[in-house]
PDB file of N, CA and C in Angstrom:
ATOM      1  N   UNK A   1       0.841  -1.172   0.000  1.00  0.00           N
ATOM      2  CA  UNK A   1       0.000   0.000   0.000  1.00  0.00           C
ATOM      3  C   UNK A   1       0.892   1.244   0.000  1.00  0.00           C
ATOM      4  N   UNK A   2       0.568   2.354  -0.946  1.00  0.00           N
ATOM      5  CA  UNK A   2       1.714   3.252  -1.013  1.00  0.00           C
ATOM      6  C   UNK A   2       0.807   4.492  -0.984  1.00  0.00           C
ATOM      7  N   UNK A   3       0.867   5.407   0.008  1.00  0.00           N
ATOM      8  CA  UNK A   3       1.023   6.727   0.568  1.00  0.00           C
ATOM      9  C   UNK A   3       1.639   8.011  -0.581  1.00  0.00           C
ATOM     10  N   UNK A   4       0.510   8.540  -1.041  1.00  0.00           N
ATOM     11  CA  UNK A   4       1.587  10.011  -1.316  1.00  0.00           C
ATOM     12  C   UNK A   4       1.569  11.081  -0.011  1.00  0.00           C
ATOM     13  N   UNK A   5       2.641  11.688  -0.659  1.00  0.00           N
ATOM     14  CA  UNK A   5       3.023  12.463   0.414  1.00  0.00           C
ATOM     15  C   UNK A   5       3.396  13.351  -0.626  1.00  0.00           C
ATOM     16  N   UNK A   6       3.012  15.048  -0.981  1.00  0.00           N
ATOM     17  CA  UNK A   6       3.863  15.438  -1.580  1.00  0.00           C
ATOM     18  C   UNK A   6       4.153  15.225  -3.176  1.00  0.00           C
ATOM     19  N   UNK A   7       3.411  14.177  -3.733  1.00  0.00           N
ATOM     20  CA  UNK A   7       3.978  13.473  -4.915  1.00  0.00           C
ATOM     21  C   UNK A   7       4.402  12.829  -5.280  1.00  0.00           C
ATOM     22  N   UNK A   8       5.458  11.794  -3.793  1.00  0.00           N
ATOM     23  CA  UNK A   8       6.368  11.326  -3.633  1.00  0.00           C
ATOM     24  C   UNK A   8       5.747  10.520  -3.055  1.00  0.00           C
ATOM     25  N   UNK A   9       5.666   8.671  -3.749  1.00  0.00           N
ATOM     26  CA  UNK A   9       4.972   7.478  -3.156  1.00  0.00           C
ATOM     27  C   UNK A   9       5.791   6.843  -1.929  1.00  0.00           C
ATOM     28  N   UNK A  10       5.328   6.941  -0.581  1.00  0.00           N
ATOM     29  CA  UNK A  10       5.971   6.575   0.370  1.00  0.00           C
ATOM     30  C   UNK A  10       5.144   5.524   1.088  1.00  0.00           C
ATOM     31  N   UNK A  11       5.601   4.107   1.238  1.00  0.00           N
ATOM     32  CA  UNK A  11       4.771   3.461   1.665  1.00  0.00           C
ATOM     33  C   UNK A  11       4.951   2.782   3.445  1.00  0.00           C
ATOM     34  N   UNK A  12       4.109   1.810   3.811  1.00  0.00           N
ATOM     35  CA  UNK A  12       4.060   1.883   5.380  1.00  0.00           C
ATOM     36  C   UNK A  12       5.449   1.938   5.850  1.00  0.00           C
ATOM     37  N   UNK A  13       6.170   1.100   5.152  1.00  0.00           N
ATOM     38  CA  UNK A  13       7.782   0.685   5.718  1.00  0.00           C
ATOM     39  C   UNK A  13       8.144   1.896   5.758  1.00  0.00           C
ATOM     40  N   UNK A  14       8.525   2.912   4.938  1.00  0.00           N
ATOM     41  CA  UNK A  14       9.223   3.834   4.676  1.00  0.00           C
ATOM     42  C   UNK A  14       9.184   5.035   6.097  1.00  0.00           C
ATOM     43  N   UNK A  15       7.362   5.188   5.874  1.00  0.00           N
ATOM     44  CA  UNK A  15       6.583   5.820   7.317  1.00  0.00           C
ATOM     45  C   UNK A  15       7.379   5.104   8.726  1.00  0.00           C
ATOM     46  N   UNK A  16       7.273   4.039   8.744  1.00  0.00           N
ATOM     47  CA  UNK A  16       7.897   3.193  10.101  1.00  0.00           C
ATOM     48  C   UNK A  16       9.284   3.858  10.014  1.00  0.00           C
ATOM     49  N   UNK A  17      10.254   3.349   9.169  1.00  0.00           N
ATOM     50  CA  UNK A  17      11.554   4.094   9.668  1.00  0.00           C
ATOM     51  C   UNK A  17      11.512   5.605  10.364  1.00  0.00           C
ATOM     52  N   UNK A  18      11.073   6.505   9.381  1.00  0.00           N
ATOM     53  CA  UNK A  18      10.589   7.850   9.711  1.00  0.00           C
ATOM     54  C   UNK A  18      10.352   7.922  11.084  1.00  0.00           C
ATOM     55  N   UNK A  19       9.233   7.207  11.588  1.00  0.00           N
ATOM     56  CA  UNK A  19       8.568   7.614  13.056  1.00  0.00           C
ATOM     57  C   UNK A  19       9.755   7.213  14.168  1.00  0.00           C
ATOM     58  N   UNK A  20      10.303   6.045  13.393  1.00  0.00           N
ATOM     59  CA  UNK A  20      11.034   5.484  14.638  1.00  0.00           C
ATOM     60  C   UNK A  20      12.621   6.257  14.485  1.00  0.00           C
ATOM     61  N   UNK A  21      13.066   6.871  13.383  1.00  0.00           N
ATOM     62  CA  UNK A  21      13.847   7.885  13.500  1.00  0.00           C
ATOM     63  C   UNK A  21      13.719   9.234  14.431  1.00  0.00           C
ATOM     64  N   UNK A  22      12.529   9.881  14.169  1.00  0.00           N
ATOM     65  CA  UNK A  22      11.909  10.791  15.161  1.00  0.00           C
ATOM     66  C   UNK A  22      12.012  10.314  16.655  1.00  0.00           C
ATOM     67  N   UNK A  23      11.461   8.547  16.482  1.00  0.00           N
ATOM     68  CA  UNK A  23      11.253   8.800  18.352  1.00  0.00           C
ATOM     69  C   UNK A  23      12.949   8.427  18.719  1.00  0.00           C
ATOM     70  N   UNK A  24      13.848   7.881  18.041  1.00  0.00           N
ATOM     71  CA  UNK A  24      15.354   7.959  18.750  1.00  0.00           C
ATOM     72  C   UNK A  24      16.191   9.568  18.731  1.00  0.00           C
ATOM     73  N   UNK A  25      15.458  10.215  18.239  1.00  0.00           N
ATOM     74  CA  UNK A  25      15.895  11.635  18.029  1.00  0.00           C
ATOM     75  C   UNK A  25      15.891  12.280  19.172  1.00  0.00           C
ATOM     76  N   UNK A  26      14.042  12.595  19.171  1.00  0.00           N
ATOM     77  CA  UNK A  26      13.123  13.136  19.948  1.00  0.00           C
ATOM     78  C   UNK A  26      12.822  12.800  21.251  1.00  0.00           C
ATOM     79  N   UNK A  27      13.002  11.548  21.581  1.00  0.00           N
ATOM     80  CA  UNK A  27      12.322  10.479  23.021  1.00  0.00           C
ATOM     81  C   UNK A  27      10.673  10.405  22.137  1.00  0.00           C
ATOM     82  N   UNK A  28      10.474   9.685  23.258  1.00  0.00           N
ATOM     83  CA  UNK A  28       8.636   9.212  23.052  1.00  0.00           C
ATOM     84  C   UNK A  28       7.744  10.290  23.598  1.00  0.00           C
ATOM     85  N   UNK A  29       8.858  10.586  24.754  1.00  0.00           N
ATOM     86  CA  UNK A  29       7.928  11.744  25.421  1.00  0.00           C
ATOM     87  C   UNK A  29       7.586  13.266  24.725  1.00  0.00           C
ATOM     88  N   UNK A  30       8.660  13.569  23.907  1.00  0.00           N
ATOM     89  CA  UNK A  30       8.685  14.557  22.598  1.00  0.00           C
ATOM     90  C   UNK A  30       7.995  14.417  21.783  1.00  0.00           C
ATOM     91  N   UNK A  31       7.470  13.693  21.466  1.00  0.00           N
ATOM     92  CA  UNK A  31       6.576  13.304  20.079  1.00  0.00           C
ATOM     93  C   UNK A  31       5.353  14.104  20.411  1.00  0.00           C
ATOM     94  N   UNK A  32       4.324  13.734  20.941  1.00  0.00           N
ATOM     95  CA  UNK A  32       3.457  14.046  21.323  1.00  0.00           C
ATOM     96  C   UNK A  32       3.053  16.040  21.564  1.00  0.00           C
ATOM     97  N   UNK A  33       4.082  16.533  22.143  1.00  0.00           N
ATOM     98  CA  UNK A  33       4.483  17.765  22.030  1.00  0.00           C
ATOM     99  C   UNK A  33       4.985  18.587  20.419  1.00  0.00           C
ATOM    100  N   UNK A  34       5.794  17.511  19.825  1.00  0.00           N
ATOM    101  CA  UNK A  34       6.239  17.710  18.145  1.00  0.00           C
ATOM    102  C   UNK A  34       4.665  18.058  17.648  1.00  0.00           C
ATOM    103  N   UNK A  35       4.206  16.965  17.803  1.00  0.00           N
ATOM    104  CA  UNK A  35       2.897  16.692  17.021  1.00  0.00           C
ATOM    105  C   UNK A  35       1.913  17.929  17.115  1.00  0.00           C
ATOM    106  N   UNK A  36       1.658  18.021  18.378  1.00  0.00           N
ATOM    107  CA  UNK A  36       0.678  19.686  19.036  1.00  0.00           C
ATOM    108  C   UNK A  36       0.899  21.011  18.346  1.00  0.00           C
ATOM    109  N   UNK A  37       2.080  20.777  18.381  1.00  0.00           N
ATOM    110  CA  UNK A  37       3.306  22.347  17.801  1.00  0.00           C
ATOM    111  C   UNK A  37       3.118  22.145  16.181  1.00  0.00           C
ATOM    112  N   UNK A  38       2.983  21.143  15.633  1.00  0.00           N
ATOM    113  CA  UNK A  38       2.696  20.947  14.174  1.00  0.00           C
ATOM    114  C   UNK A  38       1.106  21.440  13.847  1.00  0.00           C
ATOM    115  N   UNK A  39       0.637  20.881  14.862  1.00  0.00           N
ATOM    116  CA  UNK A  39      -0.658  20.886  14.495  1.00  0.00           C
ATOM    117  C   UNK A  39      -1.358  22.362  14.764  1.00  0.00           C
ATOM    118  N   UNK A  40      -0.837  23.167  15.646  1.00  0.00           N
ATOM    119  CA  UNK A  40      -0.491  24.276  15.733  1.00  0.00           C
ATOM    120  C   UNK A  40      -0.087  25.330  14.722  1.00  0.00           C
ATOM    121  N   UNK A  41       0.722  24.746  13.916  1.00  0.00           N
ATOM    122  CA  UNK A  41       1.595  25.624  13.201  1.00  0.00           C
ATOM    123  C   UNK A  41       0.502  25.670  11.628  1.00  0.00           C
ATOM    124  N   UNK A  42       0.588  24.137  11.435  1.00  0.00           N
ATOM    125  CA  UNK A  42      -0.823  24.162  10.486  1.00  0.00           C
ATOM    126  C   UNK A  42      -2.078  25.082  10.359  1.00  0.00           C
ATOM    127  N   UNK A  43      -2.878  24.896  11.679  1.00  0.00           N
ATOM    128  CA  UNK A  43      -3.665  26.021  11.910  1.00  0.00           C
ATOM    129  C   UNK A  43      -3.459  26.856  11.502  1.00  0.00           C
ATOM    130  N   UNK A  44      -2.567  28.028  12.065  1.00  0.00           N
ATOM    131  CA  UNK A  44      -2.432  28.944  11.741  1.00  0.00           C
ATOM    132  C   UNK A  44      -1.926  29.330  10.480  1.00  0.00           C
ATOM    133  N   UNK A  45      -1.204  28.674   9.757  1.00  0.00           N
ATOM    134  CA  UNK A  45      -0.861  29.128   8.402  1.00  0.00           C
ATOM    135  C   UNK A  45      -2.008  28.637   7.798  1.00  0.00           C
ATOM    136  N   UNK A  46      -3.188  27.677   7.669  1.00  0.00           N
ATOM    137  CA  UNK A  46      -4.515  28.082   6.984  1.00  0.00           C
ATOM    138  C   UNK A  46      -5.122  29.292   7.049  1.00  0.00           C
ATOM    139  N   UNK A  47      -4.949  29.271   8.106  1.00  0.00           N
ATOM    140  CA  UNK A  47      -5.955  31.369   9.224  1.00  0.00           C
ATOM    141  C   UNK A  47      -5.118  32.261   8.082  1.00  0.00           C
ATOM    142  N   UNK A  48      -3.971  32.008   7.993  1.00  0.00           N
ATOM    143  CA  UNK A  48      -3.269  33.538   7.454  1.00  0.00           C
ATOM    144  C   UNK A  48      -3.643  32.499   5.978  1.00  0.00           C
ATOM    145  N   UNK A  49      -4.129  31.936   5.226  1.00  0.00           N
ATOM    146  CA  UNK A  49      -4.379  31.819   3.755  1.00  0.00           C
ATOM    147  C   UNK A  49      -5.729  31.950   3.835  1.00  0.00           C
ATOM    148  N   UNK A  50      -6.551  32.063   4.544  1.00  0.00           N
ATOM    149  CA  UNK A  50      -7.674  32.209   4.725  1.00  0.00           C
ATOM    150  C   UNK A  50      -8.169  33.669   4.555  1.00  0.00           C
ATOM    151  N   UNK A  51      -7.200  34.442   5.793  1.00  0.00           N
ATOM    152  CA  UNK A  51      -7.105  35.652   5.706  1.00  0.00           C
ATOM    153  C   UNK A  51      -6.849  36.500   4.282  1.00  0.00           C
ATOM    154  N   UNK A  52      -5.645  35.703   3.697  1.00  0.00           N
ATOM    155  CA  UNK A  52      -5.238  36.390   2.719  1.00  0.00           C
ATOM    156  C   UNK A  52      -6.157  36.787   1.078  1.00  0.00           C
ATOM    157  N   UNK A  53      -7.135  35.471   1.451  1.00  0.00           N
ATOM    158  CA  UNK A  53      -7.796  35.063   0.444  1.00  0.00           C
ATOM    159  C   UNK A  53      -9.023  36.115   0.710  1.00  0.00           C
ATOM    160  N   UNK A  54      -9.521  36.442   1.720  1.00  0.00           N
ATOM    161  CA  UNK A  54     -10.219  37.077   2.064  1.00  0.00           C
ATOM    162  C   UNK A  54     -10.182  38.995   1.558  1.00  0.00           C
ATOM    163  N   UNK A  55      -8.638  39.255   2.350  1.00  0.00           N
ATOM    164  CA  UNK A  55      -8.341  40.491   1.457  1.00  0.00           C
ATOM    165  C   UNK A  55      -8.353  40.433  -0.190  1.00  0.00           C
ATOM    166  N   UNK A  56      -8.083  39.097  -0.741  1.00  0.00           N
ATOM    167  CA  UNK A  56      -8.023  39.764  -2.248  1.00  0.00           C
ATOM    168  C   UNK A  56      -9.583  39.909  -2.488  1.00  0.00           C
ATOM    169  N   UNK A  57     -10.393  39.218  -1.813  1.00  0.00           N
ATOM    170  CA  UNK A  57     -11.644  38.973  -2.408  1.00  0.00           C
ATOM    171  C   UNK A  57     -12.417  40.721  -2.296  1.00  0.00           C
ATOM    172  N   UNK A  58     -11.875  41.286  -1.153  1.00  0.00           N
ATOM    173  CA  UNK A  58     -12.677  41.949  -0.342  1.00  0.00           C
ATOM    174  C   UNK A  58     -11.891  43.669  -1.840  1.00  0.00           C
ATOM    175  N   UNK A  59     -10.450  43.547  -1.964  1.00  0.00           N
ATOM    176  CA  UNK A  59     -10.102  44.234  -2.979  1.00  0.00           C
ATOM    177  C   UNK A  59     -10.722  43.987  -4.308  1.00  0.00           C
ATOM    178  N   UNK A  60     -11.086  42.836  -4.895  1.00  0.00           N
ATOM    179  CA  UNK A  60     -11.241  42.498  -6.263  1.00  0.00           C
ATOM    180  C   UNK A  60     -13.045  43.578  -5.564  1.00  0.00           C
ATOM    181  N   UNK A  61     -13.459  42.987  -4.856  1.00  0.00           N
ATOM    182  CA  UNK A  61     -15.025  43.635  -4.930  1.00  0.00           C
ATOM    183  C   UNK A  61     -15.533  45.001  -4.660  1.00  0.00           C
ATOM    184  N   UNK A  62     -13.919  45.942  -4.435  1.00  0.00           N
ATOM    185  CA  UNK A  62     -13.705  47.326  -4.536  1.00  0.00           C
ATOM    186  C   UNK A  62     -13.683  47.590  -5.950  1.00  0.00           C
ATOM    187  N   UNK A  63     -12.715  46.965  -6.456  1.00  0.00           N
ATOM    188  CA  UNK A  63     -12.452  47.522  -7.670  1.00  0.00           C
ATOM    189  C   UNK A  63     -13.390  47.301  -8.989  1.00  0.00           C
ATOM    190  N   UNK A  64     -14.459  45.830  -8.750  1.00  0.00           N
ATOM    191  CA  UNK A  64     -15.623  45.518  -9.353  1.00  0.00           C
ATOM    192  C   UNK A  64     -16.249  46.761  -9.344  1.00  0.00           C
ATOM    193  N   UNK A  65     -17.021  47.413  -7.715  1.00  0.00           N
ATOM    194  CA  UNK A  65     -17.605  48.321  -7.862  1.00  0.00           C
ATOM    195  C   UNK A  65     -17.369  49.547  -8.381  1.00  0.00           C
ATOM    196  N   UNK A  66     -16.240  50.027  -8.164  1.00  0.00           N
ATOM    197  CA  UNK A  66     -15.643  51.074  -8.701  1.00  0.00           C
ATOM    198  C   UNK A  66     -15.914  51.105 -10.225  1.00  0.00           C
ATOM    199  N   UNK A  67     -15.441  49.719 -10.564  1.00  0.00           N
ATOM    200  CA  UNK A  67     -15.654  49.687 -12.223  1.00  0.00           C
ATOM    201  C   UNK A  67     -17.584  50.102 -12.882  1.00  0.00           C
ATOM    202  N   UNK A  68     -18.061  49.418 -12.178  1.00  0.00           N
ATOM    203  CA  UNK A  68     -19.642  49.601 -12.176  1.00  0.00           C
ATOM    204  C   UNK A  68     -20.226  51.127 -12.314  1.00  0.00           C
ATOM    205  N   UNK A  69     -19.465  51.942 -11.309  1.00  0.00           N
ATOM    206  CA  UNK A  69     -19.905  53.067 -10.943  1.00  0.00           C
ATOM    207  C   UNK A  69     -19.519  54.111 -12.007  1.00  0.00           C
ATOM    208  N   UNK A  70     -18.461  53.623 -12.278  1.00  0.00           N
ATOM    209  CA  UNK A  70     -17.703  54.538 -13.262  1.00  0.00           C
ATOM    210  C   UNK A  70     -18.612  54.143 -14.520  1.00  0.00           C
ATOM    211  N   UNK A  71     -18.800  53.057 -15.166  1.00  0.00           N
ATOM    212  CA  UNK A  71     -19.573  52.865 -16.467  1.00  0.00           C
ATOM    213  C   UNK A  71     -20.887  53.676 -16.314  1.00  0.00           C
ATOM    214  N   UNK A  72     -21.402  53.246 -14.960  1.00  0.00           N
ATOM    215  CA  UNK A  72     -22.884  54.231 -14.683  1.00  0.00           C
ATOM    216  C   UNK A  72     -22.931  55.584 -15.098  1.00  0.00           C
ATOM    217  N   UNK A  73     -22.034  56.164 -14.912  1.00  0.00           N
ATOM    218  CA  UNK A  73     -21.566  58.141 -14.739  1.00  0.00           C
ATOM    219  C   UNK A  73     -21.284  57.793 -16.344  1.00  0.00           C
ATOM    220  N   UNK A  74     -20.298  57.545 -17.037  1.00  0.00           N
ATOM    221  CA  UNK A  74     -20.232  57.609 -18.413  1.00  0.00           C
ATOM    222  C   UNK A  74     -20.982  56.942 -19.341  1.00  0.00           C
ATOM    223  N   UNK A  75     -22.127  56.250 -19.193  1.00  0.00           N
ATOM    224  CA  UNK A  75     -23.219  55.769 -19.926  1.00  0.00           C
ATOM    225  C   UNK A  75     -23.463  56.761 -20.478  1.00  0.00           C
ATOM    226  N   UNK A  76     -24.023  56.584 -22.054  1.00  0.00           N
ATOM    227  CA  UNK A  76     -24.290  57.523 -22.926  1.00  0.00           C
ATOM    228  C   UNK A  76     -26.249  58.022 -22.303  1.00  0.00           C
ATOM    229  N   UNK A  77     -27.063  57.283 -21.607  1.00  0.00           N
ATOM    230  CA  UNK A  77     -28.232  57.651 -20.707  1.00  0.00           C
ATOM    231  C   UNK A  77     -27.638  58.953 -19.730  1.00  0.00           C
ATOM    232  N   UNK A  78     -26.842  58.841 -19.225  1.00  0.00           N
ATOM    233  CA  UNK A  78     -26.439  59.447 -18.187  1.00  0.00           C
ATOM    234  C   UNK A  78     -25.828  61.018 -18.759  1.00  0.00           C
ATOM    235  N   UNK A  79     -25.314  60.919 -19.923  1.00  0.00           N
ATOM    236  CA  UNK A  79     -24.611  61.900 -20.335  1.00  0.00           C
ATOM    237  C   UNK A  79     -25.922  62.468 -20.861  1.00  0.00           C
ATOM    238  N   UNK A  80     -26.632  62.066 -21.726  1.00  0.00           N
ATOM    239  CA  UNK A  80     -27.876  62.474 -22.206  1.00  0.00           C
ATOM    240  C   UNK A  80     -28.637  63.687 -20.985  1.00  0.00           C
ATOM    241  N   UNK A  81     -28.801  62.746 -20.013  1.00  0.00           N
ATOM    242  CA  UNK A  81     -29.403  63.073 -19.283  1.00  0.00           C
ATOM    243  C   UNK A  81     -28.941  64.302 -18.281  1.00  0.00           C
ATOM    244  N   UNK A  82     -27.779  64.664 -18.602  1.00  0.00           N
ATOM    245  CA  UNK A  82     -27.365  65.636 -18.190  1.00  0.00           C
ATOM    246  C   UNK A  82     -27.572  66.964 -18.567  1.00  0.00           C
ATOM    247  N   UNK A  83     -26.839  66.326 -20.493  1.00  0.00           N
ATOM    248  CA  UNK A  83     -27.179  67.608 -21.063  1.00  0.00           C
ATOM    249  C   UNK A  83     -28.384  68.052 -21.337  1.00  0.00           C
ATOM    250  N   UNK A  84     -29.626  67.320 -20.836  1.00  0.00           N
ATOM    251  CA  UNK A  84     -30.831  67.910 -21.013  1.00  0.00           C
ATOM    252  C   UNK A  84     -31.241  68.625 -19.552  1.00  0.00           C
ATOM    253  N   UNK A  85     -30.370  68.339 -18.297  1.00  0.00           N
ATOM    254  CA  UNK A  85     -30.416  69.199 -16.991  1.00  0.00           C
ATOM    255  C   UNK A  85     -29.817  70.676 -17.439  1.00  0.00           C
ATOM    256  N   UNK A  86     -28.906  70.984 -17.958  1.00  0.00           N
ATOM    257  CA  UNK A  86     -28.154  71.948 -17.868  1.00  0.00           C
ATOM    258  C   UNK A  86     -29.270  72.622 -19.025  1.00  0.00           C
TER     259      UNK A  86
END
């Protein structure tokens, strides 16, 4: 059974060395703490792509309107309609 990771087919064996590299690194008692702090770190870099995604959306729907407003004022109705105010 083979795992991507990345793109890169990594299967159970491969995972086993890995973990058990980490826990002679780390201790057993580290892991668990590794893991929190990852899972941690994850979070928050979704929040800030979340965020980020949010500002473009929130700019693109400035500049939509802007565009809108501006066609409104230079519509040939609008110009019409002017020069029949004045």
């Amino acid at each position: 059974m083979k795992v991507l990771m990345a793109g890169i087919g990594i299967g159970f064996q491969e995972l086993l060395v890995i973990f058990l590299i980490i826990a002679l690194l780390f201790g057993a008692k580290k892991i668990p703490e590794l893991a929190r702090g990852l899972g941690q770190a994850m979070k928050e870099f979704k929040k800030g792509m979340k965020d980020e995604e949010s500002k473009e959306e929130s700019k693109t729907t400035k500049v939509e309107n802007s565009e809108e407003e501006k066609s409104k004022i230079s519509s040939p109705e609008v110009i019409k309609t002017a020069k029949k105010e004045k």
